[in-house]
Structure formats: structure tokens, C-alpha cells
Protein backbone atom coordinates (compact mmCIF):
# COMPACT_ATOMS: atom_id res chain seq x y z
CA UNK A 1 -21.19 -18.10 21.91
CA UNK A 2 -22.44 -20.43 24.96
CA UNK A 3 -19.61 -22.45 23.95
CA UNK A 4 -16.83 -19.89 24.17
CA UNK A 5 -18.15 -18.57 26.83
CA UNK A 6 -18.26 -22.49 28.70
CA UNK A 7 -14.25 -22.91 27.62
CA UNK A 8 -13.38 -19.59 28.70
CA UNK A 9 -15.24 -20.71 32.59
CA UNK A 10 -13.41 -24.21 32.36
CA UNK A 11 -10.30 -21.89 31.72
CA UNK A 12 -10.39 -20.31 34.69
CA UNK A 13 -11.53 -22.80 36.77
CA UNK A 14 -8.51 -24.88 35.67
CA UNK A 15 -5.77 -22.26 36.20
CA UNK A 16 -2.69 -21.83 34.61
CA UNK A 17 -0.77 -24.83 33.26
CA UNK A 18 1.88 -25.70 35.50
CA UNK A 19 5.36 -25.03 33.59
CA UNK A 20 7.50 -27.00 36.62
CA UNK A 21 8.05 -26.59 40.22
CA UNK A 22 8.63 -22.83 41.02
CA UNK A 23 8.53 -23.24 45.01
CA UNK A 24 11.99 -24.05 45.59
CA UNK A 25 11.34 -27.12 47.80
CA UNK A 26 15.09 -28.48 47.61
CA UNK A 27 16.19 -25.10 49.18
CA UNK A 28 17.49 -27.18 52.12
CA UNK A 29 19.02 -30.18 50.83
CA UNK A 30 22.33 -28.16 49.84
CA UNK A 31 25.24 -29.75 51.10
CA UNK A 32 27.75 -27.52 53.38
CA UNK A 33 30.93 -27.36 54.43
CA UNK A 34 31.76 -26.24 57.99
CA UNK A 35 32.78 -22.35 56.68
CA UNK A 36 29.38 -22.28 54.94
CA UNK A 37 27.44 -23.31 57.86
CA UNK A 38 29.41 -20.18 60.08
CA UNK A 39 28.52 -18.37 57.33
CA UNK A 40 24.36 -19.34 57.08
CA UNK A 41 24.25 -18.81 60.88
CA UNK A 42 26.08 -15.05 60.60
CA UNK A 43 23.31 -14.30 57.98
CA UNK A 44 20.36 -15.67 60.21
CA UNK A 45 22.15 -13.12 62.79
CA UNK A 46 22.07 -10.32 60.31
CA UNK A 47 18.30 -10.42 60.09
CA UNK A 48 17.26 -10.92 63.70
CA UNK A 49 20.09 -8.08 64.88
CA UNK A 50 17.98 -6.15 61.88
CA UNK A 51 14.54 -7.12 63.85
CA UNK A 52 16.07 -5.33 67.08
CA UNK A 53 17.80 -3.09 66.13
CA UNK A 54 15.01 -1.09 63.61
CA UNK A 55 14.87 2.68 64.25
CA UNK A 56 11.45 4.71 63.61
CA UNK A 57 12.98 7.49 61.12
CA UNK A 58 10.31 9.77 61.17
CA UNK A 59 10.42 9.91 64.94
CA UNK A 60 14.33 9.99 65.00
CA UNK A 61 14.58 12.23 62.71
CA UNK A 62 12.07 14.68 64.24
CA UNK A 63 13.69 14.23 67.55
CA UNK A 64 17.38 15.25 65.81
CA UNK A 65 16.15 18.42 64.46
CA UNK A 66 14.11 19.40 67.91
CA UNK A 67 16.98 18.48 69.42
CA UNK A 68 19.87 20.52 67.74
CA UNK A 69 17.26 23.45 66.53
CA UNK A 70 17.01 23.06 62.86
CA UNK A 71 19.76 21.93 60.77
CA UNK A 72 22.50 24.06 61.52
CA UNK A 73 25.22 24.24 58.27
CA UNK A 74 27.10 27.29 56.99
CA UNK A 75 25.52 29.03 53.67
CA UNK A 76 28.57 28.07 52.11
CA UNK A 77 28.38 25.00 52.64
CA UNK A 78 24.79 23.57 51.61
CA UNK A 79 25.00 23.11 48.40
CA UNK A 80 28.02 21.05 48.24
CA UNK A 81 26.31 18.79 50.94
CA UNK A 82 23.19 18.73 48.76
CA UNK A 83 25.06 17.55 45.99
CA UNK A 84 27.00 14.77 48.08
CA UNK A 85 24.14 13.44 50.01
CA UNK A 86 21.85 13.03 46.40
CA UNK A 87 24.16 10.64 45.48
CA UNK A 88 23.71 9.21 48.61
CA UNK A 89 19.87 9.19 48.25
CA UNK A 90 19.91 8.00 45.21
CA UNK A 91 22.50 5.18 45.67
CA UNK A 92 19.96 4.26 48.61
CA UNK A 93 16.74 3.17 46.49
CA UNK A 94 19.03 1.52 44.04
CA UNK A 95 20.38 -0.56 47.51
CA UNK A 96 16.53 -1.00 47.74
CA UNK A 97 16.00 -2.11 44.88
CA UNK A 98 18.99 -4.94 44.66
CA UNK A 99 18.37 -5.90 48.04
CA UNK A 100 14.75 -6.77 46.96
CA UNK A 101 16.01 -8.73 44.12
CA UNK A 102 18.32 -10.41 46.11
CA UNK A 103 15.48 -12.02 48.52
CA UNK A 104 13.48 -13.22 45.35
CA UNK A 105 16.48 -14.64 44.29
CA UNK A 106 18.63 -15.89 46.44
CA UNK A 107 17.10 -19.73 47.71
CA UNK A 108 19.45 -20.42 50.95
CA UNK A 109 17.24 -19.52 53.34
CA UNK A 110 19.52 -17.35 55.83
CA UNK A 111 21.22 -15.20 52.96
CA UNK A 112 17.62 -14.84 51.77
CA UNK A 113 16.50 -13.23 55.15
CA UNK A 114 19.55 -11.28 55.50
CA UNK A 115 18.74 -9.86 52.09
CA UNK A 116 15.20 -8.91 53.31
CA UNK A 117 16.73 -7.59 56.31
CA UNK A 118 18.29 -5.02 54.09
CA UNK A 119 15.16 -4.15 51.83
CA UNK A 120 13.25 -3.11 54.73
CA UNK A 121 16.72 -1.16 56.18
CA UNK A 122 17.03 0.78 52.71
CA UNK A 123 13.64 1.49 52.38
CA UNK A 124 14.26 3.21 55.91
CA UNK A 125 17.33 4.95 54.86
CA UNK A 126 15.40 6.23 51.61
CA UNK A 127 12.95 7.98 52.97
CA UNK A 128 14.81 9.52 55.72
CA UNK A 129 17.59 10.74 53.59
CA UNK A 130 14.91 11.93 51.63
CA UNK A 131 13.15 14.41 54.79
CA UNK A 132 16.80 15.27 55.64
CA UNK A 133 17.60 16.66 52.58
CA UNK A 134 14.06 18.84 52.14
CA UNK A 135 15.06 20.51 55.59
CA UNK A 136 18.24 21.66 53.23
CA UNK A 137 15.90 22.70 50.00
CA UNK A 138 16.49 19.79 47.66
CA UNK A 139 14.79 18.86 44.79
CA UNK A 140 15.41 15.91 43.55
CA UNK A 141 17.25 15.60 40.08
CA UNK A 142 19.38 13.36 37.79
CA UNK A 143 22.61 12.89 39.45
CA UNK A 144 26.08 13.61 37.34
CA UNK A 145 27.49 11.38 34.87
CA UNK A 146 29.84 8.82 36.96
CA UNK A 147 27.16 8.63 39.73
CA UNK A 148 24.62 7.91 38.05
CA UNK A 149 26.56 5.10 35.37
CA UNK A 150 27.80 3.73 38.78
CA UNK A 151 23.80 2.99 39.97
CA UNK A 152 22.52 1.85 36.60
CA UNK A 153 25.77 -0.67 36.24
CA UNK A 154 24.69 -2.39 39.44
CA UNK A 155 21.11 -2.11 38.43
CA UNK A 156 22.11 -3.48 35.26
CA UNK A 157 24.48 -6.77 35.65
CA UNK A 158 24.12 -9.80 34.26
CA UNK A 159 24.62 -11.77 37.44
CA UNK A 160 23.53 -11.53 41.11
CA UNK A 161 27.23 -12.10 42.28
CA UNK A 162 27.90 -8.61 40.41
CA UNK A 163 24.90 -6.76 42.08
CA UNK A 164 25.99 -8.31 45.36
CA UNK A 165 29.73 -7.17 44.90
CA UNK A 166 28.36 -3.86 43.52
CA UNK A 167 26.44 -3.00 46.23
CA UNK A 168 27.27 -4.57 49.32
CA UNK A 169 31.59 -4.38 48.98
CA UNK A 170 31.20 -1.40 46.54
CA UNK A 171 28.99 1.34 47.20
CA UNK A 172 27.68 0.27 50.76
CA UNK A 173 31.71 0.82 51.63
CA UNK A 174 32.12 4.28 50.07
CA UNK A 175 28.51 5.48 51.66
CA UNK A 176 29.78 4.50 54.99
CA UNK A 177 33.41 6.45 53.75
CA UNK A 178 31.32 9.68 53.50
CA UNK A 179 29.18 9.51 57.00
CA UNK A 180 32.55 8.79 58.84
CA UNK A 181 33.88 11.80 57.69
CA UNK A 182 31.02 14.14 57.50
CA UNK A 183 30.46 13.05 61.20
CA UNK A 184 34.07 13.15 61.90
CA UNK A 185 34.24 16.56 60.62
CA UNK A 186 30.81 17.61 62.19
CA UNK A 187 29.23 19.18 59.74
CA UNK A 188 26.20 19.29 60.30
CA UNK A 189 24.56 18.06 64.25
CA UNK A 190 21.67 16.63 62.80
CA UNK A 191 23.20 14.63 59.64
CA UNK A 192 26.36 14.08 62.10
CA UNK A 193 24.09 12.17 64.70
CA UNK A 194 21.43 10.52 62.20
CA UNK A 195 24.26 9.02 60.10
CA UNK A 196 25.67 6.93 63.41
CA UNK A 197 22.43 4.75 62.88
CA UNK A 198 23.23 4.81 58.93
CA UNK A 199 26.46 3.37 59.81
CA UNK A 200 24.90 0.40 61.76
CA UNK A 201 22.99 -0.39 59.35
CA UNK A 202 25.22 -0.14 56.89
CA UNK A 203 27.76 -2.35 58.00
CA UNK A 204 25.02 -5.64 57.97
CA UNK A 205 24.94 -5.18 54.76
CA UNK A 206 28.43 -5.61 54.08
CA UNK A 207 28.64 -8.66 56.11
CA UNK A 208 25.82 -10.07 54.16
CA UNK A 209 28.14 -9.51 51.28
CA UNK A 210 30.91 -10.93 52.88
CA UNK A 211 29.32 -14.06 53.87
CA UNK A 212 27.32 -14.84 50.98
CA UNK A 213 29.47 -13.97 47.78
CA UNK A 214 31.81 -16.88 48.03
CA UNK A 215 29.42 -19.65 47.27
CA UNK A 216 28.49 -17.52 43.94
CA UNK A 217 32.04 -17.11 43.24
CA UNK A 218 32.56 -20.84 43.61
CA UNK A 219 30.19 -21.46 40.86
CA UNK A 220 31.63 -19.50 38.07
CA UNK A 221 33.51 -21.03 35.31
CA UNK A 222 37.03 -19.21 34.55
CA UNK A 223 35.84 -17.09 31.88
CA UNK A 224 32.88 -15.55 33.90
CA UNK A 225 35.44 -14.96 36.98
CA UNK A 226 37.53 -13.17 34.75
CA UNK A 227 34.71 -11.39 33.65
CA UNK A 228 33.80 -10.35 37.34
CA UNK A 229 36.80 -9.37 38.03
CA UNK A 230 37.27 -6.92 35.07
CA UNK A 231 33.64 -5.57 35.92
CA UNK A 232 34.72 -4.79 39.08
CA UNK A 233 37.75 -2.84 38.05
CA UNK A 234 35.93 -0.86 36.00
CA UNK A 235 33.65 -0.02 38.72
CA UNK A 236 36.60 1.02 40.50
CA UNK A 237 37.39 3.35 37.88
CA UNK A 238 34.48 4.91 37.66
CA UNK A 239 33.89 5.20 41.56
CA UNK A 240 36.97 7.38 40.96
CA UNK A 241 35.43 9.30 37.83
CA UNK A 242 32.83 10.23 40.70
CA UNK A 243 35.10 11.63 43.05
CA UNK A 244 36.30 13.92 40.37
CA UNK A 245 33.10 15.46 39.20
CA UNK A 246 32.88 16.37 42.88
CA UNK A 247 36.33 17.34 43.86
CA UNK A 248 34.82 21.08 44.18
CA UNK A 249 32.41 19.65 46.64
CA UNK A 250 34.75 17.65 48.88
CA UNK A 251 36.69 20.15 49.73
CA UNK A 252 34.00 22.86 50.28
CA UNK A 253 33.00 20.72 52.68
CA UNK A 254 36.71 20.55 54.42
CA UNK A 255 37.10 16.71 53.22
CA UNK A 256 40.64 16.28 50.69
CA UNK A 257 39.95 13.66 47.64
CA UNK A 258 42.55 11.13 48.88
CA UNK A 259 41.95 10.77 51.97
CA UNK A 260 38.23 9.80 51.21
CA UNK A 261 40.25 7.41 48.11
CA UNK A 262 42.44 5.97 50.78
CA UNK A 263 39.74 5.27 53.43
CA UNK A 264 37.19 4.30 50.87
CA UNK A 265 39.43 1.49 49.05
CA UNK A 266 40.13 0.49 52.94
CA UNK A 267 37.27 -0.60 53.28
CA UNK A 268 36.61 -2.02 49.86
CA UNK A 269 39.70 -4.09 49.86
CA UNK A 270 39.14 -5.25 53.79
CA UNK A 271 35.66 -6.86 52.50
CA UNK A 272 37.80 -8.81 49.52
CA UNK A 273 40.04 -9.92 51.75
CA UNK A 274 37.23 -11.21 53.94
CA UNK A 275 35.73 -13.13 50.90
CA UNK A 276 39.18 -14.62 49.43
CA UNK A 277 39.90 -16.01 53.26
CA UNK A 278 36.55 -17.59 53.65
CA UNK A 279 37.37 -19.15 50.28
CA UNK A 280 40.76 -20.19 50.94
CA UNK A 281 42.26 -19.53 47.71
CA UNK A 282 44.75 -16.98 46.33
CA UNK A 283 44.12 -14.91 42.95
CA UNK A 284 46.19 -11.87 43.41
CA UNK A 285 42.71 -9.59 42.38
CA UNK A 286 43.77 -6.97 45.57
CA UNK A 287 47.20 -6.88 44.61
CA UNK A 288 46.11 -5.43 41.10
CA UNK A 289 43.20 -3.43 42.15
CA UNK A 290 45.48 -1.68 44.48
CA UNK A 291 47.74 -1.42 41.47
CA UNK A 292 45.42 0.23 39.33
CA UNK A 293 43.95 2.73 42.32
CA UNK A 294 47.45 4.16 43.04
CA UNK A 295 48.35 4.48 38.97
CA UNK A 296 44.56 6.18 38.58
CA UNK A 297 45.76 8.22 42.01
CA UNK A 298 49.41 9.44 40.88
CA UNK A 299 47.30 10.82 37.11
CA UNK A 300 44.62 12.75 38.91
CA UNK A 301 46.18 13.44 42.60
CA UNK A 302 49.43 14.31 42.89
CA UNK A 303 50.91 14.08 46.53
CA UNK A 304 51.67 17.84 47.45
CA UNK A 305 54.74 18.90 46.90
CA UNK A 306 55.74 16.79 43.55
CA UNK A 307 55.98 18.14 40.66
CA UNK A 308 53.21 19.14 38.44
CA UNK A 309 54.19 17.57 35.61
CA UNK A 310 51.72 15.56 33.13
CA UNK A 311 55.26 13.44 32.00
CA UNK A 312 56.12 12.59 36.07
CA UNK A 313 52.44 11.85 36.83
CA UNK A 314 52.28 9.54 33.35
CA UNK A 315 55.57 7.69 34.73
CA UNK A 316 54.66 7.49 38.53
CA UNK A 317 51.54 6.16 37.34
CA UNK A 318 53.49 3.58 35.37
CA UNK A 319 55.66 2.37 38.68
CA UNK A 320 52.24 1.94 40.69
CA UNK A 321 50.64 -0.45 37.74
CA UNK A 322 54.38 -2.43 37.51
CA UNK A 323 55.52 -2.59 40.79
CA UNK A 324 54.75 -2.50 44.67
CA UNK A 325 54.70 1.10 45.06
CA UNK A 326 54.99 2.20 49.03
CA UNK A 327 51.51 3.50 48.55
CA UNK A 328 50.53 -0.55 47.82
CA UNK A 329 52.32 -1.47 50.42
CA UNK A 330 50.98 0.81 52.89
CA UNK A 331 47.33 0.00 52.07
CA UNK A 332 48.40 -3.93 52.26
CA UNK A 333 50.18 -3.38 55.65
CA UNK A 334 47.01 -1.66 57.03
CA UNK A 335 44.56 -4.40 55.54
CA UNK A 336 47.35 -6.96 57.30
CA UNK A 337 46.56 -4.84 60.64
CA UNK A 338 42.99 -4.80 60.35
CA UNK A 339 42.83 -8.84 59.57
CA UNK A 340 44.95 -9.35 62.74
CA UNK A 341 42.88 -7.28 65.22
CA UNK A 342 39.77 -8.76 64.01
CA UNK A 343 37.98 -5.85 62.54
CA UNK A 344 34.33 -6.36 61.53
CA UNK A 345 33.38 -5.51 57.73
CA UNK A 346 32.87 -1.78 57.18
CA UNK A 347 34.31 -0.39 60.14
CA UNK A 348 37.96 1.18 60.01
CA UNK A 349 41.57 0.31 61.29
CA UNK A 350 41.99 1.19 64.54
């Protein structure tokens, strides 16, 4: 007994065994080229313009709805906005909780801050989305189908350069998609103004993104670049499977399916492009994502005034996957525009 108890003391006064360096102590003896150095200093940027540019959301928000008397939104129109900005809460604390993971992860310093930036920005945008949507009556609940297989995918992945793509290019683009056009739109005063410092936000995030995925993509072998690639398609598919579970809701709310599509993947794409020219390589992945949005787009919305047909949809759909439909064209001639001009990631073509 004195014995046990005398090993057990010795125990504890030892510690744990080490099992190898965890402090990552080489974190600074990476070698970079001149584009990765831009790069670490646009990240250091992201978390110091994160420092001063912090909002108080309790106090904002209070201010917004003192301001504008209440939240003022047609009956008619809550519930569809309910049911939009859930996903939008929701898709928030997963941000959260990637962007966490990302600063335990990551080990170059500046990407790591820049990621920490962004936990404390989400946790921000959580809870304020959050007291929004109470003023409206929400409960919170499971979200549908698409939605919700779009959060747990991110969640999910095998690799931090698909959580990074997945949240910072994917979702962080379509979030900032739906506040330009619910404030464009003015829907609501209070969401309409509160969403302007979303946006700022927002579009940090994306840069971190931007700045940081190419020296994971630089590391994969080509088997697990193919395999990003496909994930990513399919996460464009099912971004799309999202829109229609809430085609009801987008247009109760005065917004039409492809033009959020269209101004979404504009903003998607623009971020790849961004990546592949920091890289300074050529795989044609926006050439067949674009592909594979305008086939999806010509099955499930028709441009008014075509036929109605299931056969003509199956066979436009068909052109857009073989060839350079105008609609590819179009969306490569405005990412061309956008590229020229300069255009920061997440914002739109002028």
C-alpha cells in the first residue's frame, strides 16, 4: 500500500513521458519564395486590420434596432428570412469552429494569426446573428438536407486544405452573396445595415484563404489533388442542391435563383483564380467547374423564355459540360475584368 501509494507520488512528480517535441520550434526556418513572403505579410495584415477594426455586437446591434425602431420586415416575408439567415447562423459556428482548428494547426506563424483573427470574428458573427434572429422569433433547429451535408462536409474533411477551400472560397463567398443582396434589396434596415460590418469581415477571411491555400496545394501528390478537386465539385453541387430546397424562399424575399448562382460562383471562381495566379500554374479546374455550374443551371433553371422541355434542358445541359457555352464565357470575361481592375477577394465586379 505505502508502496503504491510512493510510485503513484513519483508518478506525478515526474510527469508525462515526453513522446517528441510538440512545440513547433522549426516554425520559422521554412524557406520562402518572394510570392510567399507577400503572402505571410498580407496574413500578418489580416490579423492586425482584425485588431482595429473589431465591432462590439451587442452594442451595435442595440444601437441598429434603437435606431431604425424594431426590425421592420413585411409578415410575408419573415419566415423566408428566418429560414435563409439559419443557414447563415449555422454556417457561422461551423466558420468558428474551422477557423479554430485552423490556428492549432496551421505552424506559419502569420497564416496562424490570420486564422485566429477569424475565430474571434466568427465567434462575433455567431452570437449576433444569433440576437438578430430572436428579434424575428427563431428557434433554433436542424437546418434542411443540402445545408446541413454542406456544414458537416467541411466539418468533416480529411485535410485542412479542404476545410480551408470549404470555408474560406466556398461558403464565406456565398454568405457574403446573400448580405449583398438582402442589403441591396433592403429588406430589412436593421439586417441591411448590420450585414455591411458582416461583409468586412467576411472578406479577411477570404483573403486568408487566398493567401494561404497555395502552399497546401503545393504539397499534395497528384492523386490527393485530384481528390481535392473532385471534393470540391461536389461541394459545388450540393451548394446548388441548397439553393433548390430554398427556391420558395429566394424569391419571397424578391431575390431570383440565378442571379444569386451567377454572383455567388463570381465570387467563388474570382478566389480560384487568385490562388492558381499566386501559384503560377495552369490546371483548367475553373474552366470545368464553370462547365459543370452552367450544365447543373440549364437542368434546374431554364432562362425564361426557352422551352420547357426535360429533352432541351437534358441537351443544353450537354453543350455547357462539352463546350464553351456563352454563359462560360461570360462568367470568364467578367473574372478577366475583375483580375484587370484589381478587385480584392470577395467583393464584386464593378
Amino acid at each position: 500500500m505505502v508502496l503504491r501509494t510512493a510510485r503513484r507520488l513519483a508518478r506525478t512528480l515526474r510527469g508525462p513521458r515526453s513522446q517528441g517535441t510538440v512545440v513547433p520550434y522549426d516554425m520559422f526556418e521554412a524557406l520562402r519564395t518572394d510570392q510567399e513572403v507577400r503572402s505571410a505579410r498580407k496574413m500578418e495584415g489580416i490579423y492586425h486590420k482584425g485588431q482595429d477594426k473589431a465591432w462590439d455586437g451587442k452594442k451595435l446591434l442595440a444601437e441598429l434596432v434603437e435606431k431604425h425602431g424594431g426590425v421592420q420586415l413585411d409578415p410575408e416575408k419573415v419566415e423566408p428570412l428566418k429560414r435563409m439567415f439559419a443557414v447563415i447562423f449555422w454556417g457561422e459556428l461551423a466558420a468558428w469552429k474551422v477557423s479554430a482548428e485552423l490556428a492549432l494547426e496551421i505552424e506559419p506563424l502569420e497564416a496562424k494569426m490570420a486564422a485566429s483573427s477569424q475565430a474571434f470574428d466568427e465567434a462575433r458573427h455567431f452570437y449576433v446573428m444569433h440576437d438578430y434572429l430572436s428579434l424575428l422569433g427563431y428557434e433554433p433547429e436542424e437546418l434542411p438536407p443540402a445545408g446541413n451535408r454542406i456544414l458537416n462536409e467541411i466539418l468533416q474533411a480529411d485535410s485542412l486544405a479542404k476545410k480551408l477551400v470549404g470555408m474560406q472560397l466556398m461558403v464565406e463567398p456565398i454568405a457574403l452573396t446573400l448580405f449583398q443582396l438582402v442589403r441591396e434589396n433592403n429588406l430589412e434596415p436593421v439586417l441591411s445595415e448590420l450585414l455591411s460590418y458582416y461583409e468586412r469581415d467576411e472578406a479577411r477571411h477570404i483573403a486568408l484563404g487566398v493567401n494561404y491555400l497555395p502552399q497546401l496545394i503545393k504539397k499534395m501528390s497528384p492523386p490527393e489533388l485530384v481528390d481535392f478537386y473532385i471534393w470540391q465539385i461536389r461541394m459545388f453541387m450540393i451548394e446548388l442542391d441548397g439553393v433548390r430546397e430554398m427556391e420558395e424562399d429566394f424569391r419571397a424575399l424578391d431575390i431570383e435563383p440565378r442571379q444569386a448562382i451567377r454572383l455567388g460562383q463570381t465570387k467563388q471562381l474570382h478566389a480560384g483564380r487568385l490562388v492558381m495566379r499566386q501559384m503560377n500554374i495552369k490546371i483548367p479546374v475553373e474552366e470545368i467547374f464553370t462547365r459543370a455550374m452552367e450544365a447543373r443551371m440549364a437542368l434546374d433553371w431554364p432562362v425564361e423564355g426557352e422551352p420547357d422541355e426535360r429533352l432541351f434542358r437534358w441537351r443544353k445541359a450537354a453543350s455547357a459540360l462539352l463546350h464553351n457555352s456563352p454563359g462560360t464565357r461570360k462568367v470568364q470575361e467578367t473574372l478577366d475584368r475583375m483580375i484587370a481592375q484589381g478587385i480584392r477577394p470577395g467583393a464584386s465586379a464593378a
